[in-house]
C-alpha atoms as a PDB file:
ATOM      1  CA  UNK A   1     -13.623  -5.309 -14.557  1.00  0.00           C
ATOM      2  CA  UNK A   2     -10.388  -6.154 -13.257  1.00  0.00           C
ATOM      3  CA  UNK A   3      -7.536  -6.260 -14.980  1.00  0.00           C
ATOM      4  CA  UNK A   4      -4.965  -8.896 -15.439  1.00  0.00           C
ATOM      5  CA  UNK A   5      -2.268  -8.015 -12.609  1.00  0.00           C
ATOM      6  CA  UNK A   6      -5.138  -7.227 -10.040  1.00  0.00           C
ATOM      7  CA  UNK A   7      -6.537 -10.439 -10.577  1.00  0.00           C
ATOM      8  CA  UNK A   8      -3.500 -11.735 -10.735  1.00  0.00           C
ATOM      9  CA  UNK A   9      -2.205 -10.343  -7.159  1.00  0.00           C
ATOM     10  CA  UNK A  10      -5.855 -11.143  -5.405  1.00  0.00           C
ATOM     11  CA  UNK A  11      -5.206 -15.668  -6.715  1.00  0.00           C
ATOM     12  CA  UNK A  12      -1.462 -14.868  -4.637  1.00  0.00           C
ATOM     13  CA  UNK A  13      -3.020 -13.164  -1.900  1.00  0.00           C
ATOM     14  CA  UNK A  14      -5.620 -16.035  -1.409  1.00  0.00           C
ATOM     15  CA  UNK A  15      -3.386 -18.364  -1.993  1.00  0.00           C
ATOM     16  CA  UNK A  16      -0.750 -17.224   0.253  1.00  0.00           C
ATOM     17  CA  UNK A  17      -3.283 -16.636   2.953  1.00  0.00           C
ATOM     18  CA  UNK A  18      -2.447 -12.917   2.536  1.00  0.00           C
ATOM     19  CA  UNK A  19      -6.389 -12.055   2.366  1.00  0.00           C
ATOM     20  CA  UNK A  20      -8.430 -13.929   5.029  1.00  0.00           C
ATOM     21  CA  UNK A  21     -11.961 -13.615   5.814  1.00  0.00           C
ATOM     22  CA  UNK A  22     -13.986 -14.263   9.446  1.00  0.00           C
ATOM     23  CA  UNK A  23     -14.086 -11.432  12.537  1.00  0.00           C
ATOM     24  CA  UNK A  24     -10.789  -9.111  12.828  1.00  0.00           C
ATOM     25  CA  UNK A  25     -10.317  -6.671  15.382  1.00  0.00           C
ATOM     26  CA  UNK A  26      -8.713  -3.362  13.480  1.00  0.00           C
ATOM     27  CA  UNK A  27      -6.042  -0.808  15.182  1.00  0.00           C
ATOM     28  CA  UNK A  28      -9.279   1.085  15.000  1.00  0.00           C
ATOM     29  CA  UNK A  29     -11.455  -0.820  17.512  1.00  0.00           C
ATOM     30  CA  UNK A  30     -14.134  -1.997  14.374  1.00  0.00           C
ATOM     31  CA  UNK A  31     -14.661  -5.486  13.850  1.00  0.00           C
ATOM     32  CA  UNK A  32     -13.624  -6.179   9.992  1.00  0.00           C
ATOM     33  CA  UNK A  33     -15.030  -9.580   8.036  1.00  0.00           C
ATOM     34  CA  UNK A  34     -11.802  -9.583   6.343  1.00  0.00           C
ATOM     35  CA  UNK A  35      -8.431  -8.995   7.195  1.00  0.00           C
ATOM     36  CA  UNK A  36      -5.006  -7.837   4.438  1.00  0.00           C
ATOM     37  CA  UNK A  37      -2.004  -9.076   5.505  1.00  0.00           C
ATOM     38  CA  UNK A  38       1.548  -8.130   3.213  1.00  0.00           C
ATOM     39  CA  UNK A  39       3.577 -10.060   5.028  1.00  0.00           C
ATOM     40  CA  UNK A  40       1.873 -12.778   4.771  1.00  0.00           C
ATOM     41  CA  UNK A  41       3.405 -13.087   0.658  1.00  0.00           C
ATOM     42  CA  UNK A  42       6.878 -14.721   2.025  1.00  0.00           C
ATOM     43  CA  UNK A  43       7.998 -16.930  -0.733  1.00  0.00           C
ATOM     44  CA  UNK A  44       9.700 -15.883  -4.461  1.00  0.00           C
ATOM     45  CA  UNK A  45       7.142 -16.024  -6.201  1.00  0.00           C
ATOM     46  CA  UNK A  46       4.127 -14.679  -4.284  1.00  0.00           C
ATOM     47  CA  UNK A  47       6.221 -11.358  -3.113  1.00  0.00           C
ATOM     48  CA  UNK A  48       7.255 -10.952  -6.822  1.00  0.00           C
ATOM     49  CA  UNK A  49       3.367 -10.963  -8.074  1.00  0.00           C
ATOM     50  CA  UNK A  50       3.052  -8.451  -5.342  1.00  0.00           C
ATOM     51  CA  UNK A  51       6.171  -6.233  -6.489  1.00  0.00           C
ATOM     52  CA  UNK A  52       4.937  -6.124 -10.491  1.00  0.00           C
ATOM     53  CA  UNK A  53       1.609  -5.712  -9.602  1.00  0.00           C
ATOM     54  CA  UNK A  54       2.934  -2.477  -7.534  1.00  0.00           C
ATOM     55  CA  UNK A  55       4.866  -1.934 -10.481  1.00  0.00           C
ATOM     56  CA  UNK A  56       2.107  -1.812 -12.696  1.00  0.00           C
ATOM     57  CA  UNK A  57       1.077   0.927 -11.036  1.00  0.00           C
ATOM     58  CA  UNK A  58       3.873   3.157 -10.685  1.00  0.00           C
ATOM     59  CA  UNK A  59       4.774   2.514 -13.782  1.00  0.00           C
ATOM     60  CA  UNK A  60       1.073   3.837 -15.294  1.00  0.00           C
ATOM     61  CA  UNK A  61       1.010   7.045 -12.552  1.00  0.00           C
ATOM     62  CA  UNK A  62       4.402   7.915 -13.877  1.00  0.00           C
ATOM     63  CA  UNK A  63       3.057   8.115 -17.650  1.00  0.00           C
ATOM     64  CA  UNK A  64       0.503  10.399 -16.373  1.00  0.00           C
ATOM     65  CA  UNK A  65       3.088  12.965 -15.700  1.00  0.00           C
ATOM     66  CA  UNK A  66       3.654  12.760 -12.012  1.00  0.00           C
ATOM     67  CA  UNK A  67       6.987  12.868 -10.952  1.00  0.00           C
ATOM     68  CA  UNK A  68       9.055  10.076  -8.733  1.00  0.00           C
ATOM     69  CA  UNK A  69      12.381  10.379  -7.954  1.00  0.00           C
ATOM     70  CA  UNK A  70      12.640   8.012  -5.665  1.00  0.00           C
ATOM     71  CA  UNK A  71      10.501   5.158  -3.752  1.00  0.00           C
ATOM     72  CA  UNK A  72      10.578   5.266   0.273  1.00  0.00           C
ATOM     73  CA  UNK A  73       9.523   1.650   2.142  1.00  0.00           C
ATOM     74  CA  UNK A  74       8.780   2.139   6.370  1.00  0.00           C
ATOM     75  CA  UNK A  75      10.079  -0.306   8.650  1.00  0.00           C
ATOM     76  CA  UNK A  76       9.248  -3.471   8.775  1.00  0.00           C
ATOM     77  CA  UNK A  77       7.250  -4.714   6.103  1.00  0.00           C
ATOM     78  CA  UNK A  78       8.181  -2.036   3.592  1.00  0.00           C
ATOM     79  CA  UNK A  79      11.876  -3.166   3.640  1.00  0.00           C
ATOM     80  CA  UNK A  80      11.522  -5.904   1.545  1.00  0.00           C
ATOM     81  CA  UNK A  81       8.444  -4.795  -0.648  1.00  0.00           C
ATOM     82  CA  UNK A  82      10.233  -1.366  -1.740  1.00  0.00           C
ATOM     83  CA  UNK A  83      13.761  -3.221  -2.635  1.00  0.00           C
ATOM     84  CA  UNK A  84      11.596  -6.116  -4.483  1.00  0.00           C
ATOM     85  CA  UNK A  85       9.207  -2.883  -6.467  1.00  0.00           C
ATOM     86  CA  UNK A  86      12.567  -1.272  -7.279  1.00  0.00           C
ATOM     87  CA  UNK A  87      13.264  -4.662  -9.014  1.00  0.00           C
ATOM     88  CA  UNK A  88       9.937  -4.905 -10.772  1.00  0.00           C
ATOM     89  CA  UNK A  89      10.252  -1.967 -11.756  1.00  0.00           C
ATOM     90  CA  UNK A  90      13.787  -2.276 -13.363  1.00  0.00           C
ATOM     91  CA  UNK A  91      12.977  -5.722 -15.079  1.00  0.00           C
ATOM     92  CA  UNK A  92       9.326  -5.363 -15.888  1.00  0.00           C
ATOM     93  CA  UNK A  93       9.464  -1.444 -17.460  1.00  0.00           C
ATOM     94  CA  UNK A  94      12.779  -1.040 -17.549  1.00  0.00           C
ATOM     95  CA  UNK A  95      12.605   2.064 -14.690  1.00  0.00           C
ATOM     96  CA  UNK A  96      14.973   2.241 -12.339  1.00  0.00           C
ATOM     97  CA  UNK A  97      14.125   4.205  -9.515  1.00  0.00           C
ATOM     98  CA  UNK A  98      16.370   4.692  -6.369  1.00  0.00           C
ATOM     99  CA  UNK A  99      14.991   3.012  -2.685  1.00  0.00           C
ATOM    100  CA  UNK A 100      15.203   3.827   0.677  1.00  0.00           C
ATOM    101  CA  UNK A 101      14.063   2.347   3.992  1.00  0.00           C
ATOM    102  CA  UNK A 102      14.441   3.614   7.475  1.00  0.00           C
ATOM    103  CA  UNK A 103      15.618   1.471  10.726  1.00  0.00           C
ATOM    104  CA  UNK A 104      13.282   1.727  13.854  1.00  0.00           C
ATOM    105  CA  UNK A 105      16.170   2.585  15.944  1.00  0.00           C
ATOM    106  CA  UNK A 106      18.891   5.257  14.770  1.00  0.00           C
ATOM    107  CA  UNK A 107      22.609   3.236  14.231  1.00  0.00           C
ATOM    108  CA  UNK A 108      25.181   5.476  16.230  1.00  0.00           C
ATOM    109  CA  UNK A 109      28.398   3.664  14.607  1.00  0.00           C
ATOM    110  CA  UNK A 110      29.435   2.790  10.760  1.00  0.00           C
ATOM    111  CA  UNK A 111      27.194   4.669   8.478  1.00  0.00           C
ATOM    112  CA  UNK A 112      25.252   6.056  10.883  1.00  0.00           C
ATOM    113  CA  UNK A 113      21.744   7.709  11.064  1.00  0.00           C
ATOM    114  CA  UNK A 114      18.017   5.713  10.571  1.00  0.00           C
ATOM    115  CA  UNK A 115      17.995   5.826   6.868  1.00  0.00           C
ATOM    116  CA  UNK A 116      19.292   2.680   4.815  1.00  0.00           C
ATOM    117  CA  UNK A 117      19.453   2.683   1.004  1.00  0.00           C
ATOM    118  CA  UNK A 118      19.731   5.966  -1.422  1.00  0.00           C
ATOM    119  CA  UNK A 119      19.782   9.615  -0.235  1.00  0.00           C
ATOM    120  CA  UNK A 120      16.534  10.931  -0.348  1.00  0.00           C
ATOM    121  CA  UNK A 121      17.241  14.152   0.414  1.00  0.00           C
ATOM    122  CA  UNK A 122      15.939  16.873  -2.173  1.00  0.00           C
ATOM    123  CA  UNK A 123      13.985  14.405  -4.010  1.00  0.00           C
ATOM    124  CA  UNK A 124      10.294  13.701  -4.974  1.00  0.00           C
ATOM    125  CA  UNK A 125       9.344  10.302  -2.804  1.00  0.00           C
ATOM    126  CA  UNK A 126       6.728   7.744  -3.434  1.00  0.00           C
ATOM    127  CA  UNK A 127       6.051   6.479   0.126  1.00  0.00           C
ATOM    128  CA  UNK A 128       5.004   2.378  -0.074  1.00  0.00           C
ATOM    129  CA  UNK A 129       2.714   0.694   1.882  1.00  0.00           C
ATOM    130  CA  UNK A 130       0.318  -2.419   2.298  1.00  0.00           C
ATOM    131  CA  UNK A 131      -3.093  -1.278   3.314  1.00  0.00           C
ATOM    132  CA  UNK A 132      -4.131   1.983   5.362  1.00  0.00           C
ATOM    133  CA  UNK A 133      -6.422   1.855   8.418  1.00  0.00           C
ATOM    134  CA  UNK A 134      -5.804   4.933  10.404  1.00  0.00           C
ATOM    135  CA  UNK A 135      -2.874   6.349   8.244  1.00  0.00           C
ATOM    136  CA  UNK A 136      -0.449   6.895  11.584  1.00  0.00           C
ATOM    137  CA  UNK A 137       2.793   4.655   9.894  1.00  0.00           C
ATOM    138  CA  UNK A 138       2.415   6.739   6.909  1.00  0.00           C
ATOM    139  CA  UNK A 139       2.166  10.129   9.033  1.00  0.00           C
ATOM    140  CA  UNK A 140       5.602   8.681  10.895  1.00  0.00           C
ATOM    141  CA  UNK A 141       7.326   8.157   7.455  1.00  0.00           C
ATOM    142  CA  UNK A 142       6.504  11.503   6.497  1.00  0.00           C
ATOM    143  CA  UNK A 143       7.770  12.951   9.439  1.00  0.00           C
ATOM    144  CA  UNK A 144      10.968  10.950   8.421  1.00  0.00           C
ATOM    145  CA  UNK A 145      11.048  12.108   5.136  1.00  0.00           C
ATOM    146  CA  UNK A 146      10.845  15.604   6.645  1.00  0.00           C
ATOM    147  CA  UNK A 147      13.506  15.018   8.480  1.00  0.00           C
ATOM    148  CA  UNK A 148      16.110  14.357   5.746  1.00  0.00           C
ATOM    149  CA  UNK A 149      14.565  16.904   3.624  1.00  0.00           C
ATOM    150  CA  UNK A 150      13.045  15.150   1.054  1.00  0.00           C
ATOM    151  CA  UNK A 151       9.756  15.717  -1.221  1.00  0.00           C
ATOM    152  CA  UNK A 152       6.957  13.368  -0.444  1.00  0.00           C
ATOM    153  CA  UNK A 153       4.848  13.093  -3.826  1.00  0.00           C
ATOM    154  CA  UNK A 154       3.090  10.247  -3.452  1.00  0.00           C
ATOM    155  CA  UNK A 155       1.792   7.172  -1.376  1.00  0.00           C
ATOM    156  CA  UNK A 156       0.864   3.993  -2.987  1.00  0.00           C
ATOM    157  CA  UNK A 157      -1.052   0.741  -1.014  1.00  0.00           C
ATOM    158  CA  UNK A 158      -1.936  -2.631  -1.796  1.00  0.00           C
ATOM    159  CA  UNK A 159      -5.474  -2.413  -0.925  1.00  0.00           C
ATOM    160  CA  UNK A 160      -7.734   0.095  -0.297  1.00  0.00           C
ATOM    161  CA  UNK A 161     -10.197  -0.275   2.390  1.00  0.00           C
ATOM    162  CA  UNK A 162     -12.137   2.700   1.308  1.00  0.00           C
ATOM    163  CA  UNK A 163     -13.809   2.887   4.863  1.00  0.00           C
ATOM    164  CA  UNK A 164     -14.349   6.309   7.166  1.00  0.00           C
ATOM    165  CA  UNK A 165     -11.567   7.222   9.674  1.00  0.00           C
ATOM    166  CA  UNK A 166     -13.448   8.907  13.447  1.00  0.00           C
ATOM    167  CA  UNK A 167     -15.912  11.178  12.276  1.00  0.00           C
ATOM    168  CA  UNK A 168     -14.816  11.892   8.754  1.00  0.00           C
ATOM    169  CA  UNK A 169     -16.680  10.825   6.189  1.00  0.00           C
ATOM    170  CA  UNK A 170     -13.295  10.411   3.987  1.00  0.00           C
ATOM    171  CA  UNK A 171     -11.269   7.898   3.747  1.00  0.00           C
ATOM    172  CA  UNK A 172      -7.696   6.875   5.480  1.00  0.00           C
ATOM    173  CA  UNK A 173      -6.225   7.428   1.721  1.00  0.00           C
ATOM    174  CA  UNK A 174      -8.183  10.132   1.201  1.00  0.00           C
ATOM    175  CA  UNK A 175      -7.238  12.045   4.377  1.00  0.00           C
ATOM    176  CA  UNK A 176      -3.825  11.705   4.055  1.00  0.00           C
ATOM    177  CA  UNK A 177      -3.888  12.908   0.463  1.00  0.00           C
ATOM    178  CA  UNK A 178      -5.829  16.072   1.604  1.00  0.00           C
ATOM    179  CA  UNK A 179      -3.260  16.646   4.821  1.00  0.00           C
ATOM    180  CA  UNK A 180       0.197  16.019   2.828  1.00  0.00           C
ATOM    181  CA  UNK A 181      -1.240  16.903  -0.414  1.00  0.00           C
ATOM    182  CA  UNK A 182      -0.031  13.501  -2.526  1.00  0.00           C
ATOM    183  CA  UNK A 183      -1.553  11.486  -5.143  1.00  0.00           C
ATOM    184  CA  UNK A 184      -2.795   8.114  -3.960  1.00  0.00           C
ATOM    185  CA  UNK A 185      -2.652   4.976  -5.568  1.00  0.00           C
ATOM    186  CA  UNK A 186      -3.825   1.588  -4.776  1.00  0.00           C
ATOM    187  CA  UNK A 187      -3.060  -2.238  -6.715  1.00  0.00           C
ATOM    188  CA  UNK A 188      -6.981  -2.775  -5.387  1.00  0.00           C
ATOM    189  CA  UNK A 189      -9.617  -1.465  -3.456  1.00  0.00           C
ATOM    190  CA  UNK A 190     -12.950  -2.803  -1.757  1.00  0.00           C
ATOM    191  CA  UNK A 191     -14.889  -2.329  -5.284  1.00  0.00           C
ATOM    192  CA  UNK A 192     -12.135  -4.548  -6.584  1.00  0.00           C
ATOM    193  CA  UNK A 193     -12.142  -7.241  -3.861  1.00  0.00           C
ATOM    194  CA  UNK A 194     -16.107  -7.314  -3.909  1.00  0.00           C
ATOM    195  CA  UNK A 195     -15.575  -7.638  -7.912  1.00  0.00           C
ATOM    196  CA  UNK A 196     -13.385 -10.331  -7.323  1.00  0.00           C
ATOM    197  CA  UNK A 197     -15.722 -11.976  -4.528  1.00  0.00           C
ATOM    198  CA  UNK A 198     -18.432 -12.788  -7.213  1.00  0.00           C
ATOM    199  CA  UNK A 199     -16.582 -14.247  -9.514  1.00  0.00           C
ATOM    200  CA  UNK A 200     -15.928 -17.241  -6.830  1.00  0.00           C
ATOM    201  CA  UNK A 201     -18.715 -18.850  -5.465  1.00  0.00           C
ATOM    202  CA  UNK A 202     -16.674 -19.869  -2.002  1.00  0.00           C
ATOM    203  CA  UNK A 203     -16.753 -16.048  -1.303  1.00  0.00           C
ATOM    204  CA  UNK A 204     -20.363 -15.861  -1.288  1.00  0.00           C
ATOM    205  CA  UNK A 205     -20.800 -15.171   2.265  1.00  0.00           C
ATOM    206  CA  UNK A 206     -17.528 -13.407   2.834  1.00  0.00           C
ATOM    207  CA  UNK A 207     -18.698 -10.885   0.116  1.00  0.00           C
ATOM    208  CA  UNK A 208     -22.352 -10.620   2.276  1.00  0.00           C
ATOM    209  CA  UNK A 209     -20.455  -9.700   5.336  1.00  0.00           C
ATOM    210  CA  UNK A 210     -18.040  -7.136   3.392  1.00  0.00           C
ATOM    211  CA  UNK A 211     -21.035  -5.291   1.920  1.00  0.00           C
ATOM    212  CA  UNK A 212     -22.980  -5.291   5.090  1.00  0.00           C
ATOM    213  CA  UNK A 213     -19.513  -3.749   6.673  1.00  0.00           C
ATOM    214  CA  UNK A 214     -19.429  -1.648   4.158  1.00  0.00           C
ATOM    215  CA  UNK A 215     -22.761   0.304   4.433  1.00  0.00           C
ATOM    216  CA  UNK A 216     -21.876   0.568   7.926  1.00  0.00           C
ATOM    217  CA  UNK A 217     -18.724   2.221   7.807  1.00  0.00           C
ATOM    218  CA  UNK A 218     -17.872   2.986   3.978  1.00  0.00           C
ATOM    219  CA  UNK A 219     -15.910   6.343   3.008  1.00  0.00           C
ATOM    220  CA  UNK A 220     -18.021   8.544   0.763  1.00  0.00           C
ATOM    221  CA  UNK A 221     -15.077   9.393  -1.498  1.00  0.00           C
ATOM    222  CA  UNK A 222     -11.814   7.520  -2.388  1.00  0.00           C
ATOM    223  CA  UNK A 223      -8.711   9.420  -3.840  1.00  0.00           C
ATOM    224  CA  UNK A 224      -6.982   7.276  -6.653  1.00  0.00           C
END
């Protein structure tokens, strides 16, 4: 059953176009039936659903004893969704958590460097991101984070996909957790979306497509 933020985040995400369903050609060469787009939440209040629902989550992993210091956003889309958690966070649980971002091109005058926001260096990072495919931004951002010395914990998503990656029979999430040894976390995943599917009667089809998809190129196991 989903709970109130999730279903919450999946009415913005339709509404704001965010979630779309038809034929979608992945960074992986597979043809999806449905297609997760962050950047597609660009107005107040549709980017702010997003932020508390990520918030949510944080919020709960951090009463389960795991330890963030500090919350890490990659360039492009993760500039605005880690500064907009950060204030979720703050207002919503009253946790206020240090951000940083990184530029795609290092600034050689002012400040300097590729890193924008709060030092990261020595502490435990929560890496944020919208959806995982192959997992190569997050592998970049933790080369990043190596970079300046900092402790990658963590990596939380938006959604997901819980589908193989090559060969492997785990998923993107899942590999990366095994390779960098983090905790994942996700605001949904494909259980949750198919959940959400038939409870609405216009997602009838979509949902038929998404499980057929699914038995094709599902992961066996899912790290949360």
């Amino acid at each position: 059953m989903l709970s109130v933020y999730q279903t919450q985040f999946l009415d913005a995400a339709m509404a704001m176009k965010a979630l779309k369903f038809g034929e979608f050609t992945l960074k992986s060469g597979r043809t999806s039936p449905y297609f997760f787009n962050a950047g597609a939440f660009c107005d107040g209040q549709s980017l702010s659903t997003m932020a508390q629902s990520y918030a949510h989550v944080i919020a709960e992993t951090l009463a389960q004893g795991h330890q963030i210091e500090a919350l890490f956003g990659p360039a492009y889309k993760g500039i605005p969704l880690v500064s907009a958690i950060a204030t979720a966070l703050y207002q919503q649980h009253n946790i206020n958590l240090p951000w940083a971002f990184n530029r795609k091109e290092a600034k050689d005058h002012g400040e300097g460097g590729i890193m924008v926001g709060s030092q990261v260096t020595g502490k435990k990072v929560l890496i944020v991101d919208d959806v995982l495919t192959a997992g190569t931004a997050v592998r970049e951002s933790l080369t990043l984070l190596a970079n300046e010395q900092a402790h990658p914990v963590g990596l939380i998503v938006a959604l997901d996909r819980q589908e193989t990656v090559g060969d492997s029979s785990l998923s993107a999430l899942s590999l990366i957790a095994q390779e960098a040894n983090l905790f994942t976390r996700a605001i949904i995943n494909l259980d949750d979306l198919l959940s959400y599917a038939s409870h609405h009667q216009e997602l009838a089809h979509a949902s038929t497509k998404i499980q057929q998809y699914r038995e094709q190129y599902g992961a066996s196991i899912s790290v949360q």
